[in-house]
N, C-alpha and C. Protein backbone atom coordinates (compact mmCIF):
# COMPACT_ATOMS: atom_id res chain seq x y z
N UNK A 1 -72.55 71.10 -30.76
CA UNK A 1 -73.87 70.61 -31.14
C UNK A 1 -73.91 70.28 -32.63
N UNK A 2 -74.86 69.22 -32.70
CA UNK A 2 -75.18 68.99 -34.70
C UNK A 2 -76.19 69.01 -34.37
N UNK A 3 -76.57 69.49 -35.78
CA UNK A 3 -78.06 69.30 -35.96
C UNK A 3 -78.20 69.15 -37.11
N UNK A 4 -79.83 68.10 -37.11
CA UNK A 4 -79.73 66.73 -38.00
C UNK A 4 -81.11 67.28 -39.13
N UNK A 5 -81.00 66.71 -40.16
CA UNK A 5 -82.06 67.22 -40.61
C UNK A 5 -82.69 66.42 -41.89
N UNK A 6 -83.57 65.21 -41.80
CA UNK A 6 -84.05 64.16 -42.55
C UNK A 6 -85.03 64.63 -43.38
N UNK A 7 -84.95 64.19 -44.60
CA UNK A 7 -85.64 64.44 -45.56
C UNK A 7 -86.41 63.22 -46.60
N UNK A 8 -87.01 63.53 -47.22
CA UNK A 8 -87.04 62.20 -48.28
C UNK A 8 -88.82 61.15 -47.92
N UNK A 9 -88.92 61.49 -46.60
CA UNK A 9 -89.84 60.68 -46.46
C UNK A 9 -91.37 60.62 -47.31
N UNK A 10 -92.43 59.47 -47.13
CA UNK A 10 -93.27 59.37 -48.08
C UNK A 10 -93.86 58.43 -47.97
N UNK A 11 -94.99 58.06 -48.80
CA UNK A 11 -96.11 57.07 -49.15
C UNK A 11 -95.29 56.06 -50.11
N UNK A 12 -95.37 55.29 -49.81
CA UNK A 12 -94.93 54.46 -51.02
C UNK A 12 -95.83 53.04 -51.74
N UNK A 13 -95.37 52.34 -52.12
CA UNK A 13 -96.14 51.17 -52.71
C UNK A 13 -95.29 50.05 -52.30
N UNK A 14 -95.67 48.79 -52.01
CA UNK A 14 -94.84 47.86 -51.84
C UNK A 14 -93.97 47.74 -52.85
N UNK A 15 -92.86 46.92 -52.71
CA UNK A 15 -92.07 47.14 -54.16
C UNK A 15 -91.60 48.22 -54.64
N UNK A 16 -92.26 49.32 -54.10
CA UNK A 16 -91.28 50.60 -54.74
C UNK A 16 -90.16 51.09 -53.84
N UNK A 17 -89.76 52.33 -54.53
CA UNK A 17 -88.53 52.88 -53.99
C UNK A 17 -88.40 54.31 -52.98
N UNK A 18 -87.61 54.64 -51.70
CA UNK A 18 -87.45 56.19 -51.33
C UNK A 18 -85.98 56.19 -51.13
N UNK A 19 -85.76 57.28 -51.45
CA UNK A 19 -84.48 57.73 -50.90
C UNK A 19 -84.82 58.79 -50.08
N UNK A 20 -84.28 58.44 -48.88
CA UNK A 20 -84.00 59.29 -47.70
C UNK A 20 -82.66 60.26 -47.27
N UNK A 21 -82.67 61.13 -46.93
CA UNK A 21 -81.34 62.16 -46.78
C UNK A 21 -81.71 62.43 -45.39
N UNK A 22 -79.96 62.71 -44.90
CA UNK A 22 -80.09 63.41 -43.30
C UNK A 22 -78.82 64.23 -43.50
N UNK A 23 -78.78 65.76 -43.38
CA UNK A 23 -78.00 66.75 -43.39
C UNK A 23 -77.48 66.79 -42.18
N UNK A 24 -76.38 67.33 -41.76
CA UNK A 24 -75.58 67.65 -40.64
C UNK A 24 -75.04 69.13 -40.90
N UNK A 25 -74.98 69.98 -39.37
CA UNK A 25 -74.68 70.88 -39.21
C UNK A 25 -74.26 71.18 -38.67
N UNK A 26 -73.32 72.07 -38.26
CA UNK A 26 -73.11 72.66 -36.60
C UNK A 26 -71.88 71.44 -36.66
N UNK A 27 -71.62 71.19 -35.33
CA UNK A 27 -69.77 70.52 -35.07
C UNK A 27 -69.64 69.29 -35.53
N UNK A 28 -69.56 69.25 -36.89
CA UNK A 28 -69.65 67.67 -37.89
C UNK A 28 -68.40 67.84 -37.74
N UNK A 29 -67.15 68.28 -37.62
CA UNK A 29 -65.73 67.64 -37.48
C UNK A 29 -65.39 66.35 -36.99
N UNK A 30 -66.00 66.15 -36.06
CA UNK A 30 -65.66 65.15 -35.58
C UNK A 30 -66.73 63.77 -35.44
N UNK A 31 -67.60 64.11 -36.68
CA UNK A 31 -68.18 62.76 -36.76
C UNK A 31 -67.80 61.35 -37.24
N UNK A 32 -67.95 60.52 -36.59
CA UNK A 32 -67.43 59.08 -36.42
C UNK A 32 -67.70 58.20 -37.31
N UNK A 33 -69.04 58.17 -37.37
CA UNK A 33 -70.25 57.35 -37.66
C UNK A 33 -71.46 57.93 -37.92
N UNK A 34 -72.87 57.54 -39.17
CA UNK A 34 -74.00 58.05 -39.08
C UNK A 34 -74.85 56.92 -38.53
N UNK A 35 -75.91 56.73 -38.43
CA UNK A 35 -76.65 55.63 -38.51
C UNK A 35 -78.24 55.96 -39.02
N UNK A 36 -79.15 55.07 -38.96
CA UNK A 36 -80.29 55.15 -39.38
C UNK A 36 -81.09 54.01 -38.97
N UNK A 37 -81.90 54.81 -37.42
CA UNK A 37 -82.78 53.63 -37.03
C UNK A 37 -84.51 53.84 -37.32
N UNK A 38 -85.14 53.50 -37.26
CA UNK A 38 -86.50 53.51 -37.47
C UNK A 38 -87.23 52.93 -36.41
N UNK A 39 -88.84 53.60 -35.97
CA UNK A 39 -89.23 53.07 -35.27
C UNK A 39 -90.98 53.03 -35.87
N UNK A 40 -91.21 51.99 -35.46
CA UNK A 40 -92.96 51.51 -36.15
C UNK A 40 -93.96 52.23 -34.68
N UNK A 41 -95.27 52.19 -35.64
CA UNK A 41 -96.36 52.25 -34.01
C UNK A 41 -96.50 51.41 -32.94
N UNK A 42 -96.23 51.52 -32.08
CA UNK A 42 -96.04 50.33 -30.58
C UNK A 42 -94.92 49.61 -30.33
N UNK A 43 -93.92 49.97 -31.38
CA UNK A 43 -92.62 49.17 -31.48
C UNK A 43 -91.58 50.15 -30.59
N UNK A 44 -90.85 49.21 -30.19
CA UNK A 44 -89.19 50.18 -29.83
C UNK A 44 -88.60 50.34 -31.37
N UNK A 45 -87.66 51.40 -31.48
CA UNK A 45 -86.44 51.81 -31.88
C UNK A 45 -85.58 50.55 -32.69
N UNK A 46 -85.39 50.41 -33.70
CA UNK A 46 -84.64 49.47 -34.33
C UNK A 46 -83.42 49.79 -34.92
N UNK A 47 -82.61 49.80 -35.58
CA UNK A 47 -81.47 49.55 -35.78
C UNK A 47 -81.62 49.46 -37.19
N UNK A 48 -81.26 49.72 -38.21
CA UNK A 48 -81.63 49.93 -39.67
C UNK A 48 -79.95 49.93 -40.52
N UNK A 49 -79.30 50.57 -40.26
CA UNK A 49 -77.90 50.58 -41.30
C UNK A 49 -76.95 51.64 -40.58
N UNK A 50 -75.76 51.22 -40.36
CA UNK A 50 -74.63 52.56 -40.00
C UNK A 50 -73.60 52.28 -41.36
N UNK A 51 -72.91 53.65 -41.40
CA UNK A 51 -71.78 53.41 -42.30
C UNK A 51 -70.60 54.78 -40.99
N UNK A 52 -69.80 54.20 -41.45
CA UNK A 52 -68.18 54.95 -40.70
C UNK A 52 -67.72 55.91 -41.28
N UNK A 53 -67.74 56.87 -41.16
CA UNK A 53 -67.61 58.31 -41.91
C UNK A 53 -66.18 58.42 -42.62
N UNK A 54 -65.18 57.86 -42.30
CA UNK A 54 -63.62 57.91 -42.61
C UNK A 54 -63.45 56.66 -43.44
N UNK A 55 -63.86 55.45 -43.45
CA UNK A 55 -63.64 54.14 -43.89
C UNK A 55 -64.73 53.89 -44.75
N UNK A 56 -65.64 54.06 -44.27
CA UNK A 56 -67.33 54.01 -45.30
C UNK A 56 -67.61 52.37 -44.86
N UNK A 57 -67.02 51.97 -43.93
CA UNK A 57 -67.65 50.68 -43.77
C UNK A 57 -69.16 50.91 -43.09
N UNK A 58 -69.66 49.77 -43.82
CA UNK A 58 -71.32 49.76 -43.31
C UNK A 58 -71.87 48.30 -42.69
N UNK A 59 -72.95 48.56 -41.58
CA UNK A 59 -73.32 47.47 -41.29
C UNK A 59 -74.92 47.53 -41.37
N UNK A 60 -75.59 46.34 -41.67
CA UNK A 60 -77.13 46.18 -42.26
C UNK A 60 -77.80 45.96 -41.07
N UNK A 61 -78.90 46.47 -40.60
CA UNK A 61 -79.67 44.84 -40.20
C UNK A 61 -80.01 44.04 -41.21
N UNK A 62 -80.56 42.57 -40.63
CA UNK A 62 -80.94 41.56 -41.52
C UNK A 62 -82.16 41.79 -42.68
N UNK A 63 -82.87 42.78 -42.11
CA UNK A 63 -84.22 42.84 -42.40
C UNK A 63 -84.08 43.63 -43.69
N UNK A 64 -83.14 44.49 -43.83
CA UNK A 64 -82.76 45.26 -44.73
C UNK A 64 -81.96 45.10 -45.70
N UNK A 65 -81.34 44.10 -45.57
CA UNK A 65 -79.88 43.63 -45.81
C UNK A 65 -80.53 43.31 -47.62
N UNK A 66 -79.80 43.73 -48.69
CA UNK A 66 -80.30 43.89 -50.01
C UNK A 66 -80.86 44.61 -50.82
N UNK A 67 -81.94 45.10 -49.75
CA UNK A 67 -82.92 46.06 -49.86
C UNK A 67 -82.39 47.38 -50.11
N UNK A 68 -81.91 47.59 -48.81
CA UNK A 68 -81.58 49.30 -48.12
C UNK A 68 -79.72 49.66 -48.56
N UNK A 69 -79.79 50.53 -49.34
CA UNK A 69 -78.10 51.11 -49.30
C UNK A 69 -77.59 52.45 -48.72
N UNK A 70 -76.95 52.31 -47.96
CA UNK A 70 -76.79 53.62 -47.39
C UNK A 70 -75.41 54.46 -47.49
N UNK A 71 -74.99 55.74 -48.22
CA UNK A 71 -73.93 56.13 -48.67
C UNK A 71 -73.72 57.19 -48.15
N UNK A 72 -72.79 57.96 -47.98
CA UNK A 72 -72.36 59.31 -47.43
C UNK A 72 -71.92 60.37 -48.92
N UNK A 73 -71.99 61.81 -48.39
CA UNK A 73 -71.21 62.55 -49.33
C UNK A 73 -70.26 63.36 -48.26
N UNK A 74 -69.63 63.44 -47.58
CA UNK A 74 -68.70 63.94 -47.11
C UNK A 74 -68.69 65.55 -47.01
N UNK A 75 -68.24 65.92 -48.29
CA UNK A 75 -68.28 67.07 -48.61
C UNK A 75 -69.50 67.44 -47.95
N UNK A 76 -70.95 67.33 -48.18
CA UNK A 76 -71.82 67.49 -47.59
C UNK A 76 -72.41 67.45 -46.71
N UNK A 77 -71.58 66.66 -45.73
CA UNK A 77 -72.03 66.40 -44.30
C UNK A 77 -73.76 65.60 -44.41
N UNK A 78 -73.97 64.72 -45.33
CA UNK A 78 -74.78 64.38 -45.95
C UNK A 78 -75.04 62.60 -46.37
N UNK A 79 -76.12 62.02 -45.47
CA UNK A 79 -76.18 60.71 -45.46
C UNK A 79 -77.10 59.90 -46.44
N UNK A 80 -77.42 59.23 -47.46
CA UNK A 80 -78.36 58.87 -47.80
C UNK A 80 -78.78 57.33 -47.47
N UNK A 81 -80.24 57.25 -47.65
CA UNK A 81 -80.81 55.94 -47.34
C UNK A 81 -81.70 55.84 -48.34
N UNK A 82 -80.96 54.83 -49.40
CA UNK A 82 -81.53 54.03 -50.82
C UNK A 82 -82.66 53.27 -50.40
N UNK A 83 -84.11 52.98 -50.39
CA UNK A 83 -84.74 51.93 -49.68
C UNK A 83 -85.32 51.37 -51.21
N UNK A 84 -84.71 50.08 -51.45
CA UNK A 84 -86.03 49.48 -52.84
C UNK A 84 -86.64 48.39 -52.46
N UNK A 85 -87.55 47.94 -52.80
CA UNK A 85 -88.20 46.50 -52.63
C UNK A 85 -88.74 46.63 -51.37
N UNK A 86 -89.15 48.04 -51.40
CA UNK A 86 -89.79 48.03 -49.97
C UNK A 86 -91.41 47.24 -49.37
N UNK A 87 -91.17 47.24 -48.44
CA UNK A 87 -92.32 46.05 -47.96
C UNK A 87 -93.19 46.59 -46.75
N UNK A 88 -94.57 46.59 -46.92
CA UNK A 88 -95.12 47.51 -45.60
C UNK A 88 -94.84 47.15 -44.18
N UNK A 89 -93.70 46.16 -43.57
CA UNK A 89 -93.47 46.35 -42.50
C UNK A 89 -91.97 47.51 -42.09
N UNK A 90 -91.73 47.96 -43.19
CA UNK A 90 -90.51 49.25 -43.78
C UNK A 90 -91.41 50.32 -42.80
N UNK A 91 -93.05 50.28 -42.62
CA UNK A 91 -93.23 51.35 -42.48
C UNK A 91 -93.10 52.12 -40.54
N UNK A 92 -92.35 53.18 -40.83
CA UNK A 92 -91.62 53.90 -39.32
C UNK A 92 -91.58 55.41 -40.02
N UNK A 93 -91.50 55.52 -38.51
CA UNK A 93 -90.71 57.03 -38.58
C UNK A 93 -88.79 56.09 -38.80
N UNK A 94 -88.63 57.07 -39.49
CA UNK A 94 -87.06 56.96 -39.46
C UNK A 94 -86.26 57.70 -39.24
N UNK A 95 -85.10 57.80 -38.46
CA UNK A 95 -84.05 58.91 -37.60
C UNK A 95 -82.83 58.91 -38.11
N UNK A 96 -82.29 59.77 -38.55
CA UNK A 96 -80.54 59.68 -38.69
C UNK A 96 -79.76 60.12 -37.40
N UNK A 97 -78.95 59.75 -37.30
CA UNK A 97 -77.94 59.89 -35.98
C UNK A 97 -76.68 59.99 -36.24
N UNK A 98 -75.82 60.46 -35.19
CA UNK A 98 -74.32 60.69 -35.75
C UNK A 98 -73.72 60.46 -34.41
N UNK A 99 -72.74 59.07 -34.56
CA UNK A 99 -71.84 59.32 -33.27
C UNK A 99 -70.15 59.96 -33.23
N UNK A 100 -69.82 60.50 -32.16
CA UNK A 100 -68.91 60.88 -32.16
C UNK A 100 -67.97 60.26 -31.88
N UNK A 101 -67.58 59.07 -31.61
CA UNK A 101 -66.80 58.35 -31.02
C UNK A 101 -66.58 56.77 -31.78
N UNK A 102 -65.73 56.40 -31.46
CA UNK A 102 -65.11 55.20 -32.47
C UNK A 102 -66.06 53.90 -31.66
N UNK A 103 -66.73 53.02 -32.13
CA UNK A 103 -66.86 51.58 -31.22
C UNK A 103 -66.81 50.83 -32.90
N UNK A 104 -66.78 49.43 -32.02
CA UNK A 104 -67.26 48.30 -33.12
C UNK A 104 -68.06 48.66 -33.40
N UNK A 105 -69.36 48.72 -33.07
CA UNK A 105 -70.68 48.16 -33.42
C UNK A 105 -71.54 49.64 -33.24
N UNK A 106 -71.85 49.77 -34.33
CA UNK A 106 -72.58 51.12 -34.06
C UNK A 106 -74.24 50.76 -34.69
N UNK A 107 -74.66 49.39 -34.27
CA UNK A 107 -76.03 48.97 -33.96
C UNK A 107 -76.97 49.37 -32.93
N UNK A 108 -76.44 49.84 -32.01
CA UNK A 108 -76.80 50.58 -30.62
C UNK A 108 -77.03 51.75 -30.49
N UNK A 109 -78.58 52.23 -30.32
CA UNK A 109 -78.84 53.88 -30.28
C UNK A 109 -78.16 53.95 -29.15
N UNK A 110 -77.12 53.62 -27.93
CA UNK A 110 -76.96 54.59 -27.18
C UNK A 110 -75.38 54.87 -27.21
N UNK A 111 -75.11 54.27 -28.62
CA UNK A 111 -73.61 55.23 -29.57
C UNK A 111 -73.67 56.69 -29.78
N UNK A 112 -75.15 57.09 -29.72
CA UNK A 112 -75.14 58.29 -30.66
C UNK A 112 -75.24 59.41 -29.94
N UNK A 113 -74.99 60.79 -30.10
CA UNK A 113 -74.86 61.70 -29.82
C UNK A 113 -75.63 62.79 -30.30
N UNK A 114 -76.78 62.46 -31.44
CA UNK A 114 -77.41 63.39 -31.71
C UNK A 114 -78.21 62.56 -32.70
N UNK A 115 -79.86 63.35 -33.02
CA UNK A 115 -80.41 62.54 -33.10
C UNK A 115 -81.23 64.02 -34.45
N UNK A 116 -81.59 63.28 -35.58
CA UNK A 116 -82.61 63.75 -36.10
C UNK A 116 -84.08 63.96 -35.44
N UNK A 117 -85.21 64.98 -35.82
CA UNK A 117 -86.30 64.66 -35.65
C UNK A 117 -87.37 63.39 -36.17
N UNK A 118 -86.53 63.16 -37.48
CA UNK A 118 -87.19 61.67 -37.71
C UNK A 118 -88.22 62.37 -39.25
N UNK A 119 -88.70 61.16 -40.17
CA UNK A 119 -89.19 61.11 -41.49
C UNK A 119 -89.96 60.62 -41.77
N UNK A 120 -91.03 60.34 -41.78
CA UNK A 120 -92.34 59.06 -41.85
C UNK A 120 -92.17 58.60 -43.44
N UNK A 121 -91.70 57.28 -42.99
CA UNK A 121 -92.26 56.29 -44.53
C UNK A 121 -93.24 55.58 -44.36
N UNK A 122 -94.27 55.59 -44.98
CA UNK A 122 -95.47 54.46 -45.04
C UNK A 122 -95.31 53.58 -46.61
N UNK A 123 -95.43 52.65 -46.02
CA UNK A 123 -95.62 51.44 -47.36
C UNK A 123 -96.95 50.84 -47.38
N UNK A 124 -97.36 50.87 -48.20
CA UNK A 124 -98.85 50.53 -48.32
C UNK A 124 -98.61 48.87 -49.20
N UNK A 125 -99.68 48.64 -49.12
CA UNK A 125 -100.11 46.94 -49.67
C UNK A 125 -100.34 46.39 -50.45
């Protein structure tokens, strides 16, 4: 089991900045991949940024792409999510996730294997 644990969330202003954190615990040996999806009110589940735990390669969505940086500390079992130039459609709950297993594309919540409780960012106007 891991268990996930997101932090960071908040009110923000358009244009401003959060950094978000998601801790890992419990059987991180063998994590693959993190990711970070977000979901709005009435919306499905989106897809937000993964990075590869061994390689550090990362992939964006579009929507984010400039905006959002997302880095690991290893040592820490420890993910962050840089958000600047944020814009009130940013605003979700947001989830960190961790898969255990190798794919291409780790755009797909049903890569993952464990799931944060999630972080509320609101961006205001």
């Amino acid at each position: 089991q891991v268990q996930l644990v997101e932090s960071g969330g908040g009110l923000v202003q358009a244009g401003g900045s959060l950094r978000l954190s998601c801790a890992a615990s419990g059987r991180t040996f063998d994590t693959k991949a993190m990711g970070w999806f977000r979901q709005a009110p009435g919306k499905e589940r989106e897809f937000v940024v993964a990075i590869t735990w061994t390689s550090g390669r990362t992939s964006y969505a579009d929507s984010v792409k400039g905006r959002f940086t997302i880095s690991r500390d290893s040592a820490k079992n420890t993910v962050y999510l840089q958000m600047d130039s944020q814009k009130p459609e940013d605003t979700a709950v947001y989830y960190c996730a961790v898969s255990r297993a190798y794919y291409r594309d780790y755009s797909r919540d049903v890569v993952y294997d464990y799931w944060g409780q999630g972080t509320q960012v609101t961006v205001s106007s």
